[in-house]
C-alpha atoms as a PDB file:
ATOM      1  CA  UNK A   1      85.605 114.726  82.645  1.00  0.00           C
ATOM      2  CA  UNK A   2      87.277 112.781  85.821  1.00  0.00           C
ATOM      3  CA  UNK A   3      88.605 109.734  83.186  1.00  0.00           C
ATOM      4  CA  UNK A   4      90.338 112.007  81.261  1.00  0.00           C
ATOM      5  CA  UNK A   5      92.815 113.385  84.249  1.00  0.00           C
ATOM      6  CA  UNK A   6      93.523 110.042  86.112  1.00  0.00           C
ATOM      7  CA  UNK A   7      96.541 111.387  88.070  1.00  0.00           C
ATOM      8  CA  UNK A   8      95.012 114.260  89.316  1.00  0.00           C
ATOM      9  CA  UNK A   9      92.758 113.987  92.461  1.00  0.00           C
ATOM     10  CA  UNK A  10      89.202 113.399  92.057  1.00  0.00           C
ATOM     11  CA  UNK A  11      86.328 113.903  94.518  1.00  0.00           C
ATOM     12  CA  UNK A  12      82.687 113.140  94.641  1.00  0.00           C
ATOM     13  CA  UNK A  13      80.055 114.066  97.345  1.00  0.00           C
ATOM     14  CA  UNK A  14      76.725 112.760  98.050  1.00  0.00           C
ATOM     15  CA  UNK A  15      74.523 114.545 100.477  1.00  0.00           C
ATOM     16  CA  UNK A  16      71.686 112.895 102.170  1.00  0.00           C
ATOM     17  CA  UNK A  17      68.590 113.769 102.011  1.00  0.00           C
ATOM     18  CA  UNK A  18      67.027 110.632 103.977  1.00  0.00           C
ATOM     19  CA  UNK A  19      69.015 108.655 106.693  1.00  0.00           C
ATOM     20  CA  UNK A  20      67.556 104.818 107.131  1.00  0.00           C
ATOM     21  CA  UNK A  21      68.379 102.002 105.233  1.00  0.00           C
ATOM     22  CA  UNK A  22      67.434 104.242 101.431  1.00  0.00           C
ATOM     23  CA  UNK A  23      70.034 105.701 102.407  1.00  0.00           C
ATOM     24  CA  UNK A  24      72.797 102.940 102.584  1.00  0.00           C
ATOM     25  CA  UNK A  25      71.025 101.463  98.976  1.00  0.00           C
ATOM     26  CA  UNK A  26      71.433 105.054  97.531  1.00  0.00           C
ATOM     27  CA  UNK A  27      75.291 105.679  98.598  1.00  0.00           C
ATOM     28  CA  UNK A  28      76.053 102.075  97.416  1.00  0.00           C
ATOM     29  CA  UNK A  29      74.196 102.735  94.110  1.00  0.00           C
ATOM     30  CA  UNK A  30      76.167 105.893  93.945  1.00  0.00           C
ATOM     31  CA  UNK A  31      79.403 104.911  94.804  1.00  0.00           C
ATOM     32  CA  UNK A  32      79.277 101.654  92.395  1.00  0.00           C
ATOM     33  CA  UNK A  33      78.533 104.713  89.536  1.00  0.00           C
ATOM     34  CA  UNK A  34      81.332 106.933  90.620  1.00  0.00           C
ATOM     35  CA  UNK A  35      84.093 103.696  90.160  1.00  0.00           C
ATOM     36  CA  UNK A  36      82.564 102.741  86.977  1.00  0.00           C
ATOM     37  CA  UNK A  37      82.560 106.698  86.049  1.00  0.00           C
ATOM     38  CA  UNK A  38      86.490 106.560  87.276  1.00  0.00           C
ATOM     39  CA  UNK A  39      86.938 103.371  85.427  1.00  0.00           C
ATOM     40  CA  UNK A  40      87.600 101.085  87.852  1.00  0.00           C
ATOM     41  CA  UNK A  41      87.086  97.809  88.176  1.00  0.00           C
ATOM     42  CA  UNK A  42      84.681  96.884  90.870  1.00  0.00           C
ATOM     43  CA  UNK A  43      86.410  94.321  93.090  1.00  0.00           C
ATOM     44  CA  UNK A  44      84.341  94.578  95.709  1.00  0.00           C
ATOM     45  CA  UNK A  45      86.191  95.917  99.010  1.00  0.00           C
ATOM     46  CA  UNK A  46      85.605  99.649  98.060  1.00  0.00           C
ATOM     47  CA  UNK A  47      81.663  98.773  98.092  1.00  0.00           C
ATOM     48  CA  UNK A  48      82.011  97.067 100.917  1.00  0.00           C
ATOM     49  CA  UNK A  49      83.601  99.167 102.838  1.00  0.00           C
ATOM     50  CA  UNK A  50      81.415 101.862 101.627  1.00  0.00           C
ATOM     51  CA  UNK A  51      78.351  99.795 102.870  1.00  0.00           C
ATOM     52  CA  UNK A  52      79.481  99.050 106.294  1.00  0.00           C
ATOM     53  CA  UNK A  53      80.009 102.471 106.939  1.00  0.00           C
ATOM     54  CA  UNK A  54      77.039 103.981 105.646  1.00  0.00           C
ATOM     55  CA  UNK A  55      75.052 101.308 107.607  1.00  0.00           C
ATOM     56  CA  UNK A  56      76.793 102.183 110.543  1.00  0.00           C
ATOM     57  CA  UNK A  57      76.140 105.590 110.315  1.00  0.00           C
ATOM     58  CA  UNK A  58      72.285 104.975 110.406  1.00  0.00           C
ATOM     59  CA  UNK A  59      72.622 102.252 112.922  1.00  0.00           C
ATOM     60  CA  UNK A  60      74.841 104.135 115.293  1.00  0.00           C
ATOM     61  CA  UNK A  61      75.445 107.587 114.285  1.00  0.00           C
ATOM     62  CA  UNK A  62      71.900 108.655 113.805  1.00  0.00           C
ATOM     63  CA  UNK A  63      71.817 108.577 110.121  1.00  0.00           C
ATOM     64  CA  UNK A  64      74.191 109.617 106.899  1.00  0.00           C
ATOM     65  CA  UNK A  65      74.443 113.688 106.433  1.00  0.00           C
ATOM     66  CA  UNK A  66      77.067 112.423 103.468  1.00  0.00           C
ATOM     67  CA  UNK A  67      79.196 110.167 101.716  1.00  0.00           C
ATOM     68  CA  UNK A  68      82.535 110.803  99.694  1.00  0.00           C
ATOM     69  CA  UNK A  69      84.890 109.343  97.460  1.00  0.00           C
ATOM     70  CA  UNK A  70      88.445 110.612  96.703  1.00  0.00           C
ATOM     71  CA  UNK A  71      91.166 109.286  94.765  1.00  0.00           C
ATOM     72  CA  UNK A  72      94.266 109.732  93.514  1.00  0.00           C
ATOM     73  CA  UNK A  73      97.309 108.248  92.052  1.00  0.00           C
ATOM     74  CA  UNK A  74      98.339 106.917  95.379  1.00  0.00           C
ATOM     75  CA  UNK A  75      95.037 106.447  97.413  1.00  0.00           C
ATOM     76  CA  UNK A  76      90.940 105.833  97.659  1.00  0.00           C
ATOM     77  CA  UNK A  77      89.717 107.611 100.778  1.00  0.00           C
ATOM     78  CA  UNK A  78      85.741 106.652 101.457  1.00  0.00           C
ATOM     79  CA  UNK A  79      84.430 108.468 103.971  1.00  0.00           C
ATOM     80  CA  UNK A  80      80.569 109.343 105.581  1.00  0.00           C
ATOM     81  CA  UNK A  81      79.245 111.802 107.915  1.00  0.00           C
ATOM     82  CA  UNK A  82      76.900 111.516 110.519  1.00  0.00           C
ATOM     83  CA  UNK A  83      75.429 113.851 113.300  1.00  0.00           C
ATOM     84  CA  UNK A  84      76.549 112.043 116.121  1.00  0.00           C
ATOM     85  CA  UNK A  85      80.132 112.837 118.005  1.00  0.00           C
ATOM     86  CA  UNK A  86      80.494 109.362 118.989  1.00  0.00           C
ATOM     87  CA  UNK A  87      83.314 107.961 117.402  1.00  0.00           C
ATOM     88  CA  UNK A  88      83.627 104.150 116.447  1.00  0.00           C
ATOM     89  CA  UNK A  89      86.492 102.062 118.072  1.00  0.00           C
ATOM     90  CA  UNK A  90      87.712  98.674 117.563  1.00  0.00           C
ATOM     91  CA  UNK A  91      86.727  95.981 120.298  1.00  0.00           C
ATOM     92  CA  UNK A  92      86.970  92.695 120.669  1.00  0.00           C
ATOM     93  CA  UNK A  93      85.751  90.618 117.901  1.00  0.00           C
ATOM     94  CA  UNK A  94      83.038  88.077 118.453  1.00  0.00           C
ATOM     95  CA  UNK A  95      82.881  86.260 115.377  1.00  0.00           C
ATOM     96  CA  UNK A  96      79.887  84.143 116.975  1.00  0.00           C
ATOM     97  CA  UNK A  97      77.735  87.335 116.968  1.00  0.00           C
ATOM     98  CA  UNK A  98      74.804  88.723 114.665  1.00  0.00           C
ATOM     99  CA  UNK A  99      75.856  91.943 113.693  1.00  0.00           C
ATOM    100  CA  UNK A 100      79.088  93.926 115.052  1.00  0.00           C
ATOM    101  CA  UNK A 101      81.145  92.824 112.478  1.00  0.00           C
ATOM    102  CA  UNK A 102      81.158  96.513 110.428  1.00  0.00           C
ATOM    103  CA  UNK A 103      84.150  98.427 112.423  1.00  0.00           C
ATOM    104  CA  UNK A 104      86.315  94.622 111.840  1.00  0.00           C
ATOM    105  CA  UNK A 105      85.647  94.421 108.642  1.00  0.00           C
ATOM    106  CA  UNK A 106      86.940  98.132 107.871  1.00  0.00           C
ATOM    107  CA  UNK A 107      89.919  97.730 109.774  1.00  0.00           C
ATOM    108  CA  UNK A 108      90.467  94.664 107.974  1.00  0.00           C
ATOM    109  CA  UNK A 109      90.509  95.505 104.703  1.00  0.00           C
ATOM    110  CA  UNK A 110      91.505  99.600 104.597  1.00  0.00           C
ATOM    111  CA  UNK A 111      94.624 100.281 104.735  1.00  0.00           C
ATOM    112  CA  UNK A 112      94.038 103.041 107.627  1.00  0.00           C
ATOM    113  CA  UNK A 113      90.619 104.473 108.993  1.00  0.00           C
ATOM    114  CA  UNK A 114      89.727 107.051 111.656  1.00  0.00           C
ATOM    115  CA  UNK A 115      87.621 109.546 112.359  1.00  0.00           C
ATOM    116  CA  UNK A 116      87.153 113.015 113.062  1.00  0.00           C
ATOM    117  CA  UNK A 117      84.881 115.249 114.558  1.00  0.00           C
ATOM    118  CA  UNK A 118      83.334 117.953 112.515  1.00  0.00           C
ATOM    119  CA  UNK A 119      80.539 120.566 114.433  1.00  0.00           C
ATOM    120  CA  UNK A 120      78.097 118.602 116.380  1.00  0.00           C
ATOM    121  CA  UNK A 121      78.961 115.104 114.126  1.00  0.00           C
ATOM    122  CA  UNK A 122      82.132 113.510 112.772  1.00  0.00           C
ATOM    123  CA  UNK A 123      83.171 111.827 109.285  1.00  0.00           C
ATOM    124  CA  UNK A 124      84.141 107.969 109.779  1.00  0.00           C
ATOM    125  CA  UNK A 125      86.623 107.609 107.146  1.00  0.00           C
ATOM    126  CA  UNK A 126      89.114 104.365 105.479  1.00  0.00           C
ATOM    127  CA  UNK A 127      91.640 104.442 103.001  1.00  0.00           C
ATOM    128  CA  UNK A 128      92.212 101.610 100.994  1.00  0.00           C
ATOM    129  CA  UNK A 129      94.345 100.593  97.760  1.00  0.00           C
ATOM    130  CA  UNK A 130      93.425 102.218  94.660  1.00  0.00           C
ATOM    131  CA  UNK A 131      91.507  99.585  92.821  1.00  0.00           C
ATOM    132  CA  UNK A 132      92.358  98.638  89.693  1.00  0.00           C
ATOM    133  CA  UNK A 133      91.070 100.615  86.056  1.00  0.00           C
ATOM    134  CA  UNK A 134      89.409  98.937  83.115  1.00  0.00           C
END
């Protein structure tokens, strides 16, 4: 069972089978099971995170082929491919603006993100602090 090893590296993938806004609700439900599973306390930013990048994905990346969660002692990667090779970059933000905020608000609370092309997609992905256990 993953609680039982907390130091050793634990992953979780979710593979899409739809791509619009299910999609986003599904990975979200998902992901909010996998912390409790991990016993950690929800604090918000890893959902969040999760959320703007899955929505990104089926706003601008032509929908989610996957999401995944990975942990260790030391970090809490959450990352989600899409079929597009268009890669996500940090502009200017307008803070006056419906929408555009997704790409900000990773950057602002991950540690680190990037991305990286895989075959004819790429995987968005952010690090962020491990959040805290029960």
């Amino acid at each position: 069972m993953d609680h039982l090893r907390p130091s050793a590296s634990q992953r979780r993938d979710l593979v899409f089978d739809a791509s619009g806004p299910e999609a986003c609700n599904a990975g979200i439900t998902w992901a909010r099971q996998a912390l409790a599973d991990w016993h950690f306390v929800d604090d918000g930013d890893a959902l969040l995170v999760a959320a703007e990048l899955l929505t990104n994905a089926v706003r601008h990346g032509g929908g989610v082929l996957r999401l995944t969660l990975r942990h260790d002692r030391d970090s809490f990667r959450i990352a989600v491919a899409d079929p597009s090779p268009s890669v996500p970059h940090l502009g200017p933000h307008r803070p006056d603006t419906v929408g555009g905020h997704g790409i900000f608000i990773v950057d602002h609370i991950a540690q680190r993100w990037g991305s990286r092309l895989e075959g004819t997609g790429k995987t968005v992905w952010a690090d962020l602090d491990v959040p805290p256990r029960v």
